[in-house]
C-alpha atoms as a PDB file:
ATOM      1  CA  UNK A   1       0.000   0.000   0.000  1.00  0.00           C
ATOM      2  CA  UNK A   2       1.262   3.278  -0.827  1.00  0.00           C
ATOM      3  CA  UNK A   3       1.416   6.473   1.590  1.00  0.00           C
ATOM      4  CA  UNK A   4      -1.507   8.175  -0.687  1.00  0.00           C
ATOM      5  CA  UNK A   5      -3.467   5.449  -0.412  1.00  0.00           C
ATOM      6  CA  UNK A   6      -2.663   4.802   3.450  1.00  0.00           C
ATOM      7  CA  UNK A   7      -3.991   8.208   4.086  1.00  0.00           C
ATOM      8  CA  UNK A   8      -7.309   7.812   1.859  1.00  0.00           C
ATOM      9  CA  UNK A   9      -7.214   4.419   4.064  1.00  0.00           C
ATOM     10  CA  UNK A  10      -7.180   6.949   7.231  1.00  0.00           C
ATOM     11  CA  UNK A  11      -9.361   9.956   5.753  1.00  0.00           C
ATOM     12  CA  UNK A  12     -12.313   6.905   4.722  1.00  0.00           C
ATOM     13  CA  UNK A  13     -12.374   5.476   8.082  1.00  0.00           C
ATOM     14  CA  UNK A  14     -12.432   8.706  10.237  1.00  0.00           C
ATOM     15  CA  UNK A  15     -15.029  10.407   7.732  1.00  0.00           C
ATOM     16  CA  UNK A  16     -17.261   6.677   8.034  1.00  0.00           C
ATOM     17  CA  UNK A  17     -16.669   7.054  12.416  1.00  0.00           C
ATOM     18  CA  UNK A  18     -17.484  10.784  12.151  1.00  0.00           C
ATOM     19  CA  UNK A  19     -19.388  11.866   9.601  1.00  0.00           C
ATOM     20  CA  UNK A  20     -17.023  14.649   8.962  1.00  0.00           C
ATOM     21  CA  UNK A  21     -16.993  15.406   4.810  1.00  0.00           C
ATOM     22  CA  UNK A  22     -15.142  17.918   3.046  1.00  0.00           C
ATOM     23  CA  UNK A  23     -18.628  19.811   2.875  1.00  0.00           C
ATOM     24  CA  UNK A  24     -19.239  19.979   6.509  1.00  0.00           C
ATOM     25  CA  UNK A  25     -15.521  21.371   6.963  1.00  0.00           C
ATOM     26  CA  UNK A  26     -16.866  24.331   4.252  1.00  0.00           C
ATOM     27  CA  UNK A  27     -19.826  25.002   6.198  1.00  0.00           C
ATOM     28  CA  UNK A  28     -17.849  24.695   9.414  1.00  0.00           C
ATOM     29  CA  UNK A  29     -15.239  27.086   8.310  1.00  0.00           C
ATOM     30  CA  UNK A  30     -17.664  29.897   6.982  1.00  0.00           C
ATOM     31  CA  UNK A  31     -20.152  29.987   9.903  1.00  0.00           C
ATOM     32  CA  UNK A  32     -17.092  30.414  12.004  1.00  0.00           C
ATOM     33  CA  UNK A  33     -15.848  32.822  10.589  1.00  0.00           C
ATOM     34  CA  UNK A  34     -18.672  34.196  10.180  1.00  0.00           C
ATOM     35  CA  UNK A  35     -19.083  34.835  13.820  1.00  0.00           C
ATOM     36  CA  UNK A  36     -15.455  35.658  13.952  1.00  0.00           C
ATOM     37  CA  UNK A  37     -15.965  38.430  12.189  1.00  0.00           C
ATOM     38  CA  UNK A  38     -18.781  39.580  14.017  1.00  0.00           C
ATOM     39  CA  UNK A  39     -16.746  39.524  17.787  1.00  0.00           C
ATOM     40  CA  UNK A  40     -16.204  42.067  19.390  1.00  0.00           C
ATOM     41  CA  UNK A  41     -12.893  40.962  20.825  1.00  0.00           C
ATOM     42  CA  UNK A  42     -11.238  38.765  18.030  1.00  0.00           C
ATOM     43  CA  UNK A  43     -13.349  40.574  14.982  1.00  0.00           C
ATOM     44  CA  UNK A  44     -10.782  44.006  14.890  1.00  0.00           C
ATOM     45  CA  UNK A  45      -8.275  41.394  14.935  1.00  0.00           C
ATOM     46  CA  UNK A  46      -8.647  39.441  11.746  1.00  0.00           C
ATOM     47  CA  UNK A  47     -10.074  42.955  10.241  1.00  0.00           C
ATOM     48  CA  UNK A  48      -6.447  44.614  10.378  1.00  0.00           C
ATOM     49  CA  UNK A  49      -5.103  41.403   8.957  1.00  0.00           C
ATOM     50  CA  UNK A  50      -7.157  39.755   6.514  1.00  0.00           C
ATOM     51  CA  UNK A  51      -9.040  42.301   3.657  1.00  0.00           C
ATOM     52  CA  UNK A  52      -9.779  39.194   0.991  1.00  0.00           C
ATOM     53  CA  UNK A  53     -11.200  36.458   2.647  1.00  0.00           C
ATOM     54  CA  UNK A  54     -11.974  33.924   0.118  1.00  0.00           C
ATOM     55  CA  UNK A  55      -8.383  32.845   0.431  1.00  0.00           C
ATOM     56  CA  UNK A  56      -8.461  32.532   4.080  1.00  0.00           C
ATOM     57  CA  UNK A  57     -11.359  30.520   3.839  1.00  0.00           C
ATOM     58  CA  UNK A  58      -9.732  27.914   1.298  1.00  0.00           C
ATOM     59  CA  UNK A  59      -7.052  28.079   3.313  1.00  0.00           C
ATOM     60  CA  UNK A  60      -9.053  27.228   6.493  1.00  0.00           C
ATOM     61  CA  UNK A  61     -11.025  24.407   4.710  1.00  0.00           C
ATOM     62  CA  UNK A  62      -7.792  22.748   3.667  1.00  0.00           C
ATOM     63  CA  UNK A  63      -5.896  23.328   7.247  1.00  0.00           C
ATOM     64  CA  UNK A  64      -9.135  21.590   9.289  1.00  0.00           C
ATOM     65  CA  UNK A  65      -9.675  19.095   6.456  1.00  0.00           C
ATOM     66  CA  UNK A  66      -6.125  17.972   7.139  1.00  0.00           C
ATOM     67  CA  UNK A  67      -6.403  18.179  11.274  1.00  0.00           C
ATOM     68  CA  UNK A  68      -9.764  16.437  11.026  1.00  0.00           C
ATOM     69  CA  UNK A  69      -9.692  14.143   8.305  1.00  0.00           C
ATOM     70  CA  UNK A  70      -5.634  13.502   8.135  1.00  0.00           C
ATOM     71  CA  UNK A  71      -6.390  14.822   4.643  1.00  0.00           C
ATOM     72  CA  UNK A  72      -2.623  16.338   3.568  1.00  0.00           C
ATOM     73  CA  UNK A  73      -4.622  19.508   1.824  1.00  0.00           C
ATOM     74  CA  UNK A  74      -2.891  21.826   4.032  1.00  0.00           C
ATOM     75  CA  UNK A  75       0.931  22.876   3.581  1.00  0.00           C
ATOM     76  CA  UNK A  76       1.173  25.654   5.719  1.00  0.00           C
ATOM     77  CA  UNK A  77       2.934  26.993   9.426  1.00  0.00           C
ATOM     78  CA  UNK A  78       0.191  28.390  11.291  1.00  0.00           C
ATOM     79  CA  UNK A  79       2.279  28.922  14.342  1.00  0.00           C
ATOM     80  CA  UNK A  80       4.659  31.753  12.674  1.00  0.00           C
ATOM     81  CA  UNK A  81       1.287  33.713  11.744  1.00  0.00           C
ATOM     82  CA  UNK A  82       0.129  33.317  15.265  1.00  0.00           C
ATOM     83  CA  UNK A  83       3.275  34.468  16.967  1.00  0.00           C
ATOM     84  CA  UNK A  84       2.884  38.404  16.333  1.00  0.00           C
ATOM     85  CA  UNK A  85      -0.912  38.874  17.348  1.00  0.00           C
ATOM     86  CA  UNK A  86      -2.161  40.964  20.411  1.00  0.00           C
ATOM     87  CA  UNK A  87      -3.594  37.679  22.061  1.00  0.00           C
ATOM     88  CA  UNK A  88      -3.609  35.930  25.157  1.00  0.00           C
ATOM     89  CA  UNK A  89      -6.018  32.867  27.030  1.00  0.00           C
ATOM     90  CA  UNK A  90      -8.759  35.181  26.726  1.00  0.00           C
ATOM     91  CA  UNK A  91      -8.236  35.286  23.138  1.00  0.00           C
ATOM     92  CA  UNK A  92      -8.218  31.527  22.807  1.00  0.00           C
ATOM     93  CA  UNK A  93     -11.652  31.060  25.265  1.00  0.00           C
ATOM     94  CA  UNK A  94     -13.170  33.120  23.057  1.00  0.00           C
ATOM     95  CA  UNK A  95     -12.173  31.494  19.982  1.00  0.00           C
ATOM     96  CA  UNK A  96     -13.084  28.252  21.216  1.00  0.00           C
ATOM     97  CA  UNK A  97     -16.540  29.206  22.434  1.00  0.00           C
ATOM     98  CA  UNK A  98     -17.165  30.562  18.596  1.00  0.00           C
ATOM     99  CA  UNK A  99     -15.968  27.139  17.089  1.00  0.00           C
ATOM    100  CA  UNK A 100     -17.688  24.972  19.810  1.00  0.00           C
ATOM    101  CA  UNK A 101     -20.730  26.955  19.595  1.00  0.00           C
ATOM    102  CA  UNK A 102     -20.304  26.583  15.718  1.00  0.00           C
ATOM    103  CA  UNK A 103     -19.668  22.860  15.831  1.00  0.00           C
ATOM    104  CA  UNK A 104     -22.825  22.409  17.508  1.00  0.00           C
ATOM    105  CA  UNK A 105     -24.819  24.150  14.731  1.00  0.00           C
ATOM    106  CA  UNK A 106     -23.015  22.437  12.046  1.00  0.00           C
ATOM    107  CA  UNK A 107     -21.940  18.780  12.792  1.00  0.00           C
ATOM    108  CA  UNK A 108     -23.314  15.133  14.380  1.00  0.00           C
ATOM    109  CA  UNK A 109     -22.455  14.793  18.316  1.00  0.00           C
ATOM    110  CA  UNK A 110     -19.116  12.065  16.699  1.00  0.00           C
ATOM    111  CA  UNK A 111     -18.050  15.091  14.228  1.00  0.00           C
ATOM    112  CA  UNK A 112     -18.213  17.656  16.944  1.00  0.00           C
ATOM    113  CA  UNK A 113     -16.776  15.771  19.658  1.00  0.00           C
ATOM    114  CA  UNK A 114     -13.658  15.363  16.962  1.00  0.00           C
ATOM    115  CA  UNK A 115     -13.564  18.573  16.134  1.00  0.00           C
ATOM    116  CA  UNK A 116     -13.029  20.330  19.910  1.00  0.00           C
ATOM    117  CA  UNK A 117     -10.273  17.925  20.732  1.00  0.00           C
ATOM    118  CA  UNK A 118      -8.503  18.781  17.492  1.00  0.00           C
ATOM    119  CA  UNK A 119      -9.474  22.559  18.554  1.00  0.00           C
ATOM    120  CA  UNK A 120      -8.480  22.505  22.343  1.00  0.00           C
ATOM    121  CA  UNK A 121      -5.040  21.121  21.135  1.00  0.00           C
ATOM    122  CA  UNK A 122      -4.442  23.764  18.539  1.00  0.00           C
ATOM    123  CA  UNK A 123      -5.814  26.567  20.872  1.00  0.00           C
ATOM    124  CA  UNK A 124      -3.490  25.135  23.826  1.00  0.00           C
ATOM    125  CA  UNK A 125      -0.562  25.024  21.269  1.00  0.00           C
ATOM    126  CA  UNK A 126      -0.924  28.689  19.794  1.00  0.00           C
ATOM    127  CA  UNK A 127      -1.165  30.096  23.009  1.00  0.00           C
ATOM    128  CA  UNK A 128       2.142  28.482  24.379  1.00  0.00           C
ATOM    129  CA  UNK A 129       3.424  29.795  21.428  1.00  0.00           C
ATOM    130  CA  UNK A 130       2.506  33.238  21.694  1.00  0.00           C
ATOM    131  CA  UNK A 131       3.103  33.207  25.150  1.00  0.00           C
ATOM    132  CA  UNK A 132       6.823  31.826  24.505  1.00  0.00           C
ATOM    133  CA  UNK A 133       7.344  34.673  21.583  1.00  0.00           C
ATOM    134  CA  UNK A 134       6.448  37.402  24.566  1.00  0.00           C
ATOM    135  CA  UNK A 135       8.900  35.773  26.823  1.00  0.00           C
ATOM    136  CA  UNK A 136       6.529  34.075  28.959  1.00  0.00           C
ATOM    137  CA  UNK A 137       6.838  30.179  29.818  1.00  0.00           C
ATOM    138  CA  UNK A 138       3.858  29.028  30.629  1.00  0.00           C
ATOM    139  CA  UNK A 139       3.929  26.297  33.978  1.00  0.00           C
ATOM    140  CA  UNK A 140       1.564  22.819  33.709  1.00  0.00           C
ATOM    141  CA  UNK A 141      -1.988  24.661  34.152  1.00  0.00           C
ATOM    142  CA  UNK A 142      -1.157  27.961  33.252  1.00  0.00           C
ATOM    143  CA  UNK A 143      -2.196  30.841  30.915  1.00  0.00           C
ATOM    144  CA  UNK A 144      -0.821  33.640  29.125  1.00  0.00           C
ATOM    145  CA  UNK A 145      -2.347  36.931  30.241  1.00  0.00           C
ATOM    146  CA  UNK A 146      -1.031  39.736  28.650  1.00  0.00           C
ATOM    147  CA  UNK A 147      -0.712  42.706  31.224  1.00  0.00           C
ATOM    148  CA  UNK A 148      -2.645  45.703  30.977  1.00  0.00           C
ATOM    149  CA  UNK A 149      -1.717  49.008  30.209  1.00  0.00           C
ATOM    150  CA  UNK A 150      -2.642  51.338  32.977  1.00  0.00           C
ATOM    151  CA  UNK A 151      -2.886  48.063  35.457  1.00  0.00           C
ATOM    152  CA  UNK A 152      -1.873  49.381  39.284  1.00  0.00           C
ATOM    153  CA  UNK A 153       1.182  47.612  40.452  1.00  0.00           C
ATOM    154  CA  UNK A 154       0.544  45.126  43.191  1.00  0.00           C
END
């Protein structure tokens, strides 16, 4: 067996356990980011970056059909792009209430299920990340929380 056909192999069998299908992830992605760009807190963000979205989009279909189907679509670093942005854990709650909230619109109890565990990971990856590129390491347990301008000192 070859390594394409190993990973159609892999993309069949989570698609037949999940229900997830390429059209799902579509309808997934846009009613995300639908409400993405509709936040208060992360909408200004994507706003200063993004000005065509179509391409984000495809390029959003093709990173979560390859984290949730094992798909190979997406060739990308997302972690580079993440590094520079004016987040922290509030940041990535937020984001993750969106998707979950999304999920539960979109997808089957299996799909959704696989979907926040993929999310969770990716959230709780970016924001070590982040928090690493501001010179923070985060302990076991902890979150990055950016301080405040104007915050009294304790």
């Amino acid at each position: 067996m070859t390594g394409a056909e190993r990973r159609e192999q892999i993309t069949a069998e989570i698609a037949a356990r999940t229900g997830i299908t390429e059209a799902m992830i579509e309808r997934l992605v846009r009613s995300f980011y639908a409400k993405v760009r509709d936040d208060e807190m992360l909408g200004p963000i994507f706003d200063a970056r993004i000005s065509d979205w179509e391409p984000h989009l495809a390029q959003m279909c093709a990173f979560w059909s390859s984290v949730a189907l094992m798909s190979g679509r997406y060739h990308g670093a997302p972690m580079p792009k993440h590094l520079p942005l004016p987040v922290d854990a509030e940041h990535f709650d937020r984001w993750l209430a969106l998707f979950e909230a999304t999920t539960e619109e979109v997808c089957p109890p299996e799909a959704q299920a696989h979907f926040m565990e993929r999310a969770r990971r990716i959230a709780a990856s970016l924001e070590l990340g982040v928090a690493g590129a501001n010179g923070v390491l985060l302990g076991v347990g902890e979150r990055f929380r950016r301080k405040q301008p104007n915050s009294a000192a304790s």
